[in-house]
C-alpha atoms as a PDB file:
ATOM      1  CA  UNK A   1      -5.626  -4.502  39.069  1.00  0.00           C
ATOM      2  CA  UNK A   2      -2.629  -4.995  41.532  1.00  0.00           C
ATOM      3  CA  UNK A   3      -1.267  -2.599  40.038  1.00  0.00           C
ATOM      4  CA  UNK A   4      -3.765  -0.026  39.979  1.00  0.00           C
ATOM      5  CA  UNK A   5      -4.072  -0.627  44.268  1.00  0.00           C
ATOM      6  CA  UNK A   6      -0.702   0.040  44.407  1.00  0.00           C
ATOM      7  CA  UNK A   7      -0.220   3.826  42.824  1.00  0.00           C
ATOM      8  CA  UNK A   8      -3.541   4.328  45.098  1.00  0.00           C
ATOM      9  CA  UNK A   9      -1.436   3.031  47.825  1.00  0.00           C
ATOM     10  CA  UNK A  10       1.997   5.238  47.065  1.00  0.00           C
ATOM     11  CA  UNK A  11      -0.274   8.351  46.789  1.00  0.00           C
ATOM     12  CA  UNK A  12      -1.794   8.090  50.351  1.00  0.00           C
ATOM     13  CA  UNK A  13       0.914   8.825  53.221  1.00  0.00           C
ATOM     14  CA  UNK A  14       1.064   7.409  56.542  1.00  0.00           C
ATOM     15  CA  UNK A  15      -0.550  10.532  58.391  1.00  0.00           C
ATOM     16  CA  UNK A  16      -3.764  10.125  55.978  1.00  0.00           C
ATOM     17  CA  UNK A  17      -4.066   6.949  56.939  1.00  0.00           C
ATOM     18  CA  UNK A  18      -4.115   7.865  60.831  1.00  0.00           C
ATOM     19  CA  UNK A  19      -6.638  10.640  60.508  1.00  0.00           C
ATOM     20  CA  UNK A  20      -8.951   8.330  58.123  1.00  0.00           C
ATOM     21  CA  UNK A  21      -9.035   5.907  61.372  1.00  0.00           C
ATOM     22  CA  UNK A  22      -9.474   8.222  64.115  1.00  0.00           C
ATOM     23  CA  UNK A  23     -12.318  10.172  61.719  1.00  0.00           C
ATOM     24  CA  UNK A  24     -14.602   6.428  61.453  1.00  0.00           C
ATOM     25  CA  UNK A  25     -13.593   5.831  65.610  1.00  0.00           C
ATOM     26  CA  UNK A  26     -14.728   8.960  66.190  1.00  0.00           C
ATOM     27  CA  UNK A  27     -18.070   8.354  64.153  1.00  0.00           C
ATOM     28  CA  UNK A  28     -18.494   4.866  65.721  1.00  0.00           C
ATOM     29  CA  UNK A  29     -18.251   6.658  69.221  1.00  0.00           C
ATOM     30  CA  UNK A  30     -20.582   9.348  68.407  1.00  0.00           C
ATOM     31  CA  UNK A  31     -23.109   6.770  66.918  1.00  0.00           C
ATOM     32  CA  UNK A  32     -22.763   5.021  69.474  1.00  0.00           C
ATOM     33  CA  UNK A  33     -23.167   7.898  72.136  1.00  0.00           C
ATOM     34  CA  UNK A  34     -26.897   9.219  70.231  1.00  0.00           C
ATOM     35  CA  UNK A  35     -28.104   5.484  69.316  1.00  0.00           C
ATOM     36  CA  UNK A  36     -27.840   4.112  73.029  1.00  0.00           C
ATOM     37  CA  UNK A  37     -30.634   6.309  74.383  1.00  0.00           C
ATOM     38  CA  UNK A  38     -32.403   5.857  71.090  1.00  0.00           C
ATOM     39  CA  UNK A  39     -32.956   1.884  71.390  1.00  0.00           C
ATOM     40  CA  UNK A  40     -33.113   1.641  74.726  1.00  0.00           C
ATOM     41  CA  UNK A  41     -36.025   3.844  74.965  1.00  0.00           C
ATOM     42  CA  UNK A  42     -37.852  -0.005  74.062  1.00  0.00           C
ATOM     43  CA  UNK A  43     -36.659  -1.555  76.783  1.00  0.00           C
ATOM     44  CA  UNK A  44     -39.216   0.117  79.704  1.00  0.00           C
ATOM     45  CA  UNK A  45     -42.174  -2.503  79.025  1.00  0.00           C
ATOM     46  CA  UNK A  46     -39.855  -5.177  79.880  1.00  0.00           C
ATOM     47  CA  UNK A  47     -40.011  -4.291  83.848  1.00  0.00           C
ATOM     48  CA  UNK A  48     -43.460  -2.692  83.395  1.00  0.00           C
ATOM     49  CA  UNK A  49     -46.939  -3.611  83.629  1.00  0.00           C
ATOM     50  CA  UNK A  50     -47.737  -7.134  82.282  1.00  0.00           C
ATOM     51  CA  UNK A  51     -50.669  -6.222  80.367  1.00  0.00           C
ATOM     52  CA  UNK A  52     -48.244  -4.059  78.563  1.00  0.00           C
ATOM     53  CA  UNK A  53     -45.590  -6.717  77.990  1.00  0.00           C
ATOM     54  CA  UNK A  54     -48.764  -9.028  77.566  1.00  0.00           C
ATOM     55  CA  UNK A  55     -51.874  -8.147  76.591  1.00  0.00           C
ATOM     56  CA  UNK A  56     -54.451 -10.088  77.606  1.00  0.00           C
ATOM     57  CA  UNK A  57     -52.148 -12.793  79.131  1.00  0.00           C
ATOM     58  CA  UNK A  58     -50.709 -14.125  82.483  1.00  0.00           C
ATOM     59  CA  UNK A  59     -47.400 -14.797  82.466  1.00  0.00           C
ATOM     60  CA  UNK A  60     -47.547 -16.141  85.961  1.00  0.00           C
ATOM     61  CA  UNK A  61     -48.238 -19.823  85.995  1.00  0.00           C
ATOM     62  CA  UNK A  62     -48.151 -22.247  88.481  1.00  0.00           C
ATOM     63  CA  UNK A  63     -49.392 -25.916  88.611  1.00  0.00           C
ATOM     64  CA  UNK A  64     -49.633 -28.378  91.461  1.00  0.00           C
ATOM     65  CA  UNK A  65     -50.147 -32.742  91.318  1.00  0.00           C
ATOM     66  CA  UNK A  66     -52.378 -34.140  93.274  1.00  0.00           C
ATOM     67  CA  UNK A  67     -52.100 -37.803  94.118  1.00  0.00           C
ATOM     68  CA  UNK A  68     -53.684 -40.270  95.805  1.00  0.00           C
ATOM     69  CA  UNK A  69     -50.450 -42.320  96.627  1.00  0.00           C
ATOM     70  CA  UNK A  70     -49.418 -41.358 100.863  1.00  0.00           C
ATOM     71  CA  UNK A  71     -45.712 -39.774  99.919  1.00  0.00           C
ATOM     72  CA  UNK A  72     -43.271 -41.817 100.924  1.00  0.00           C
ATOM     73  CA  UNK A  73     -39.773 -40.050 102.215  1.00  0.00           C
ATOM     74  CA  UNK A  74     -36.860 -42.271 101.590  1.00  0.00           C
ATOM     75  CA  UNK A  75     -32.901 -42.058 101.464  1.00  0.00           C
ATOM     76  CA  UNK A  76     -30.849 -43.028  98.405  1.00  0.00           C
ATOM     77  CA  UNK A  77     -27.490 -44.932  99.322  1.00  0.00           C
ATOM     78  CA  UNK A  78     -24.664 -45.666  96.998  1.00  0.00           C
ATOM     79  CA  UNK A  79     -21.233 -47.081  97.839  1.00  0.00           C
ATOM     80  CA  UNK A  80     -18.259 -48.344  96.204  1.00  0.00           C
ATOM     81  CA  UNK A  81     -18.052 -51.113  98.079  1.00  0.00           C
ATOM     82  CA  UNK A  82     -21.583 -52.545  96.635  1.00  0.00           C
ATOM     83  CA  UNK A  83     -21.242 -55.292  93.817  1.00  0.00           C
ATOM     84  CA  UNK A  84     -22.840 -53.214  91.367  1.00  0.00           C
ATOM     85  CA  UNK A  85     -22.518 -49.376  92.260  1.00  0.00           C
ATOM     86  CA  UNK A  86     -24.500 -48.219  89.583  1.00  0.00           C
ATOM     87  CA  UNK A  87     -27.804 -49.626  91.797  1.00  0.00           C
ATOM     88  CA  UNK A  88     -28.879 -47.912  94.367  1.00  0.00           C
ATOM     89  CA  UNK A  89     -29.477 -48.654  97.822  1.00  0.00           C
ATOM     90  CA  UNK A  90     -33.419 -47.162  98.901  1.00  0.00           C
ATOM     91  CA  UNK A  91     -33.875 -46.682 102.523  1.00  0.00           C
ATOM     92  CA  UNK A  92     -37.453 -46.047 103.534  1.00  0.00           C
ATOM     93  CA  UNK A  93     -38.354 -43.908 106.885  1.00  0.00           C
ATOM     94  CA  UNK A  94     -39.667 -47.383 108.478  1.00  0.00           C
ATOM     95  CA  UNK A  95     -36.215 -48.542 108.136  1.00  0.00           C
ATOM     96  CA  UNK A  96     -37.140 -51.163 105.125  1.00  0.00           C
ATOM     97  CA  UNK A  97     -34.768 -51.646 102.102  1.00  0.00           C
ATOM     98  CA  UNK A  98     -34.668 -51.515  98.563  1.00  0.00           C
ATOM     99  CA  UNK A  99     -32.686 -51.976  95.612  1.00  0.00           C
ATOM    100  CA  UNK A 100     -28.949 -53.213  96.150  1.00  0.00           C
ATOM    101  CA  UNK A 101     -28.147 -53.028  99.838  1.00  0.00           C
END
């Protein structure tokens, strides 16, 4: 079989082999040229109308949580000077502490 790729080989010349390659680039850039506009005539419902995109559904969601705790602000202080750095130090707005301070 070797042998049969190589008098294939020794009958094709260098100049053959040039024009065979710039023939399939020239394809690939003319596909590509007429199959850009082609596929991305899809694409216009993505920045459309959502009931195009989504028919019959909001994609806009939002969500809240309600508690009945008072929110509490606090700072979170780490140093490496601490005995164990890997706790933290809590710092409330009415100046008590938490935690490894």
């Amino acid at each position: 079989m070797l042998e049969k790729l190589q008098d294939i080989a020794d009958g094709v010349s260098t100049s053959q082999v040039i024009k065979l390659c710039l023939g399939f680039g020239a394809v690939a850039i003319a596909g590509a040229l007429f199959l850009t506009p082609v596929l991305d005539s899809g694409s216009q419902y993505a920045d459309g109308d959502p009931e195009v995109i989504y028919p019959g559904i909001d994609p806009i969601t939002t969500a809240g949580v309600s508690s009945q705790r008072r929110t509490q602000r606090y700072t979170i202080r780490r140093s490496v000077l601490q005995q164990d750095p890997s706790t933290p130090c809590l710092i409330y707005e009415d100046g008590r502490r938490e935690g490894n301070c």
